[in-house]
Protein backbone atom coordinates (compact mmCIF):
# COMPACT_ATOMS: atom_id res chain seq x y z
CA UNK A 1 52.41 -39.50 47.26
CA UNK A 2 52.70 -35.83 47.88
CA UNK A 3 49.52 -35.16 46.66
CA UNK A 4 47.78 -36.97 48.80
CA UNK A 5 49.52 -36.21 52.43
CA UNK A 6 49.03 -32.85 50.98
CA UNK A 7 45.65 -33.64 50.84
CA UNK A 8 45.16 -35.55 53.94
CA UNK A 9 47.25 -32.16 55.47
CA UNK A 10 44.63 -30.10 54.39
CA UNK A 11 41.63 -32.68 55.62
CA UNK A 12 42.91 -32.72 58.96
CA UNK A 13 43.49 -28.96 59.24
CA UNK A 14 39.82 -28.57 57.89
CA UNK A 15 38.61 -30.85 60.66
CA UNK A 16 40.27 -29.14 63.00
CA UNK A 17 38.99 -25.46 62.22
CA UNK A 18 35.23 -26.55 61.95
CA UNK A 19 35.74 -28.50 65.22
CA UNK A 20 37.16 -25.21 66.81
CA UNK A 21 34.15 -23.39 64.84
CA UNK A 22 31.84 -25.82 66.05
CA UNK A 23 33.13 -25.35 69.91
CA UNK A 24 33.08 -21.26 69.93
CA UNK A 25 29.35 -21.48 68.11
CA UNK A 26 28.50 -23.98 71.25
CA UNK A 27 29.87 -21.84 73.93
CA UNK A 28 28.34 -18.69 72.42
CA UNK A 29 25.13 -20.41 72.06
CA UNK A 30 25.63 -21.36 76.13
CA UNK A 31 26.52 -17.41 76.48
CA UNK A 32 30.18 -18.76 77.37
CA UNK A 33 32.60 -15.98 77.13
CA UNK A 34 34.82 -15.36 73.91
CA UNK A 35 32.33 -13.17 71.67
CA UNK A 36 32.17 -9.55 71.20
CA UNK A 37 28.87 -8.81 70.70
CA UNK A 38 27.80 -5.55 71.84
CA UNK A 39 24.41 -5.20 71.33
CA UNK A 40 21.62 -7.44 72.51
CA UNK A 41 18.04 -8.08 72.23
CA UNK A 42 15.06 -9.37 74.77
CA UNK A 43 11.42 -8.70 75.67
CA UNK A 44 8.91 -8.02 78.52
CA UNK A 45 5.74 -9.32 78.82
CA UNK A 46 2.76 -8.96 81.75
CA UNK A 47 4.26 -6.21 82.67
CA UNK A 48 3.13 -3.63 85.06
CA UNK A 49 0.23 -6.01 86.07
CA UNK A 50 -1.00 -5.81 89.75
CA UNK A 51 -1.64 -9.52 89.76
CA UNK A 52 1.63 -10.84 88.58
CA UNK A 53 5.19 -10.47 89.90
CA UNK A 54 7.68 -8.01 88.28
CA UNK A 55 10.43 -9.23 85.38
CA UNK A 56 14.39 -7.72 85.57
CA UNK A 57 17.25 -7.38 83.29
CA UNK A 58 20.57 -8.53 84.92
CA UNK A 59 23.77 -7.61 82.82
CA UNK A 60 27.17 -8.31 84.20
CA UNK A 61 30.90 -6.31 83.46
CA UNK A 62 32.79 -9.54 82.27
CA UNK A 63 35.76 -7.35 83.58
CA UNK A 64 37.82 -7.72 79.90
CA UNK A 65 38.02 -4.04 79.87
CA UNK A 66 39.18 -3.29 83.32
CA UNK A 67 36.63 -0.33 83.18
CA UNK A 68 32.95 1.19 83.83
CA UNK A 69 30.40 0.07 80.91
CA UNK A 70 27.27 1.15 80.41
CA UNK A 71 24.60 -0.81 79.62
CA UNK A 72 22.42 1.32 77.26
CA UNK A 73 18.54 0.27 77.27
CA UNK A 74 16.02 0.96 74.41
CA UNK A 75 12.27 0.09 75.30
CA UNK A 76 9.96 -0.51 72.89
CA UNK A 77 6.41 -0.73 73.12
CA UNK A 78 4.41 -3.53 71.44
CA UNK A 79 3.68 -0.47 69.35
CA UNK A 80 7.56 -0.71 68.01
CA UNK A 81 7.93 3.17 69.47
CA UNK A 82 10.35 3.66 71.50
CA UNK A 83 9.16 4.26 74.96
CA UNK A 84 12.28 5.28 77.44
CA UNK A 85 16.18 5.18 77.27
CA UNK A 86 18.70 5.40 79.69
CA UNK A 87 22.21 4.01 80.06
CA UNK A 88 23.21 2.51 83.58
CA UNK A 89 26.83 1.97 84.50
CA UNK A 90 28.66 -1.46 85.57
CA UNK A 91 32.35 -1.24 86.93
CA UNK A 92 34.29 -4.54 86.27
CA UNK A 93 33.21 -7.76 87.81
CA UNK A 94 29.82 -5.93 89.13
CA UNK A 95 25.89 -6.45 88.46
CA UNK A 96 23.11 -3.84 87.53
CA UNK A 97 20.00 -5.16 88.12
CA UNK A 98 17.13 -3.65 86.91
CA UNK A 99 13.22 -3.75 87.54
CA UNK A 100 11.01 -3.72 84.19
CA UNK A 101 8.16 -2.35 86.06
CA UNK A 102 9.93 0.23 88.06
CA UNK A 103 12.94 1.31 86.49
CA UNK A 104 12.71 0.67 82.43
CA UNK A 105 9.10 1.46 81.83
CA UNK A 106 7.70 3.25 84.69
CA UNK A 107 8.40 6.88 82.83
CA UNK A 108 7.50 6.29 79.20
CA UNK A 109 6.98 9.13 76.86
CA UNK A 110 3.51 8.89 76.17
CA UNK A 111 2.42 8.31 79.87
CA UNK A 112 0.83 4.96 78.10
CA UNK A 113 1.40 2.08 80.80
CA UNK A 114 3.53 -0.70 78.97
CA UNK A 115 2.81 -4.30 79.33
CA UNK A 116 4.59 -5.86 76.61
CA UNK A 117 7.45 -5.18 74.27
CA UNK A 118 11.09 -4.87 73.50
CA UNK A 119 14.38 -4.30 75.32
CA UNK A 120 17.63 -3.92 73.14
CA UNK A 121 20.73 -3.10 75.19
CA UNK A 122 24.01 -2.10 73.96
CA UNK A 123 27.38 -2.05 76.06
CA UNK A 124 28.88 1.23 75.57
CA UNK A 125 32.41 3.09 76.95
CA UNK A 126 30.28 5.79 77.35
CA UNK A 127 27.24 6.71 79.61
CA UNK A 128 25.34 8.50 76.98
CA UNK A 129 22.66 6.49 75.03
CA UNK A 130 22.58 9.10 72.47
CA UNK A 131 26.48 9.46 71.65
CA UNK A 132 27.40 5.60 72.16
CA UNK A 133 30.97 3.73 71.56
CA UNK A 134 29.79 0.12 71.51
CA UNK A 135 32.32 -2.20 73.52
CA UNK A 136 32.27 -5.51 74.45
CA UNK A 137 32.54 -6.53 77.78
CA UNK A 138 28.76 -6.73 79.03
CA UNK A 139 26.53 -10.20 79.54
CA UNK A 140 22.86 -10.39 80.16
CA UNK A 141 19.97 -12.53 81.59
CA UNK A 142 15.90 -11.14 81.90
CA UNK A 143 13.30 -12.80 83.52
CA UNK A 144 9.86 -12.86 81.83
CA UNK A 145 6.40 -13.26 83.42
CA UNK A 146 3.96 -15.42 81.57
CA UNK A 147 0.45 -15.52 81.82
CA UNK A 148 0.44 -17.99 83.58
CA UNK A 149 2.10 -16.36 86.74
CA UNK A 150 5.61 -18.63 86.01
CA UNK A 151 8.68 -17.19 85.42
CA UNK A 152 11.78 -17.94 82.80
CA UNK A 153 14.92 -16.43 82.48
CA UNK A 154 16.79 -16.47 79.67
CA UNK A 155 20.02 -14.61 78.35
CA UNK A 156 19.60 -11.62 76.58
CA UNK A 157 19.91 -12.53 72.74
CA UNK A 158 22.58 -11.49 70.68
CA UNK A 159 22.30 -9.59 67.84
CA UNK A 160 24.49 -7.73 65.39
CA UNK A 161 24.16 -3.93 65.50
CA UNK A 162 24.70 -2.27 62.09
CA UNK A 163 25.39 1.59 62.11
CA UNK A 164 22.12 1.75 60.99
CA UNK A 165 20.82 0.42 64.04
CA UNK A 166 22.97 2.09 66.46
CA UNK A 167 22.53 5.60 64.21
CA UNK A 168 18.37 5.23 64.75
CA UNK A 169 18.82 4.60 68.44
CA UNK A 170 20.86 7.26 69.30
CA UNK A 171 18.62 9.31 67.37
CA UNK A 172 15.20 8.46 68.94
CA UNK A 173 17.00 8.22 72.12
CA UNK A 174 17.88 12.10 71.32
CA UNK A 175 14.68 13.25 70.17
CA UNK A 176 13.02 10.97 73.15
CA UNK A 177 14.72 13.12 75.25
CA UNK A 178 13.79 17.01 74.05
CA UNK A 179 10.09 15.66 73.29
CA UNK A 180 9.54 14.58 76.56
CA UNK A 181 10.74 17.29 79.04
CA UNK A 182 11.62 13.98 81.46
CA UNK A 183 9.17 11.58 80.19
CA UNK A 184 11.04 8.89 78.35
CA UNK A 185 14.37 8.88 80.42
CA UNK A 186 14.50 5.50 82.44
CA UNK A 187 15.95 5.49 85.50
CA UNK A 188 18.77 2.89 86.83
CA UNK A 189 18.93 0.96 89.90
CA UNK A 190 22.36 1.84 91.54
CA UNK A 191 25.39 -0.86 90.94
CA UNK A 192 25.36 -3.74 93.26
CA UNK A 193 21.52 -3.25 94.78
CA UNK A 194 18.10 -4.62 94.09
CA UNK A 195 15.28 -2.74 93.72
């Protein structure tokens, strides 16, 4: 008899964990609050394109902290180089909007004009995207053009940074930064406006 309330015990309490698994993987599939991901993934597309309207990266301070983060930004070109870095600040509770075309790829390194490719972002204590501390607290959305002239949002992916990752960021980032005398910095629209 013990042996099996024991094991009717243990069914429940297995039932119960994957339900409350099965809850936190819904909610941070909805981008519901409750993860700490720090590092986050999305692309552009149709950019810089006189005929078609301009995409943005939205990403909100959650407030957990009760201080500044920085969202650091990595963009790619559809080249996989990296193009231009920056990190832009958020105080708690506020927005930092910013414009693909005019803020995150109008100063790329090789003076190439982007169209498509790759944003990562990782929140950061720190406002240096070549010395990071990744902390959790930041949520995103981006808007993407298609060809078609329609636009979709969705909410910035996320992704699991290994030191690896973060290491070869900084690094380009770094080197980004004495190669281009200026070209390859990205520039951030300020806290609270729209470009």
């Amino acid at each position: 008899m013990k042996t099996f309330l024991l094991a009717v015990l243990t069914l429940m309490m297995l039932t119960q964990a994957q339900a409350q698994k099965d809850k936190r993987w819904q909610h941070k599939q909805q981008g519901l609050g409750g993860d700490n991901t720090v590092y986050f993934v999305t692309y552009f597309s149709n950019a810089n394109s006189e005929s078609l309207s301009d995409s943005t990266v939205r990403v909100i301070n959650d407030g957990d902290t009760n201080a500044n983060l920085w969202a650091a930004y990595y963009v790619f070109d559809d080249r996989q180089e990296l193009s231009e870095c920056c990190a832009c600040v958020t105080t708690p509770d506020g927005i930092d909007s910013e414009s693909v075309n005019l803020e995150l790829t109008s100063n790329p390194l090789t003076g190439r004009v982007l169209t498509r490719g790759a944003i990562k972002v990782i929140a950061s204590s720190t406002g240096d995207p070549t010395a990071l501390k990744p902390t959790a607290g930041l949520r995103g959305w981006a808007t993407h053009v298609q060809a078609s002239g329609d636009v979709t949002e969705t909410l910035l992916a996320p992704s699991n940074l290994s030191s690896g990752e973060q290491s070869l960021l900084q690094n380009l980032c770094y080197y980004l930064g004495i190669l281009g005398s200026g070209q390859g910095i990205c520039s951030c629209t300020p806290e609270g406006s729209d470009f």
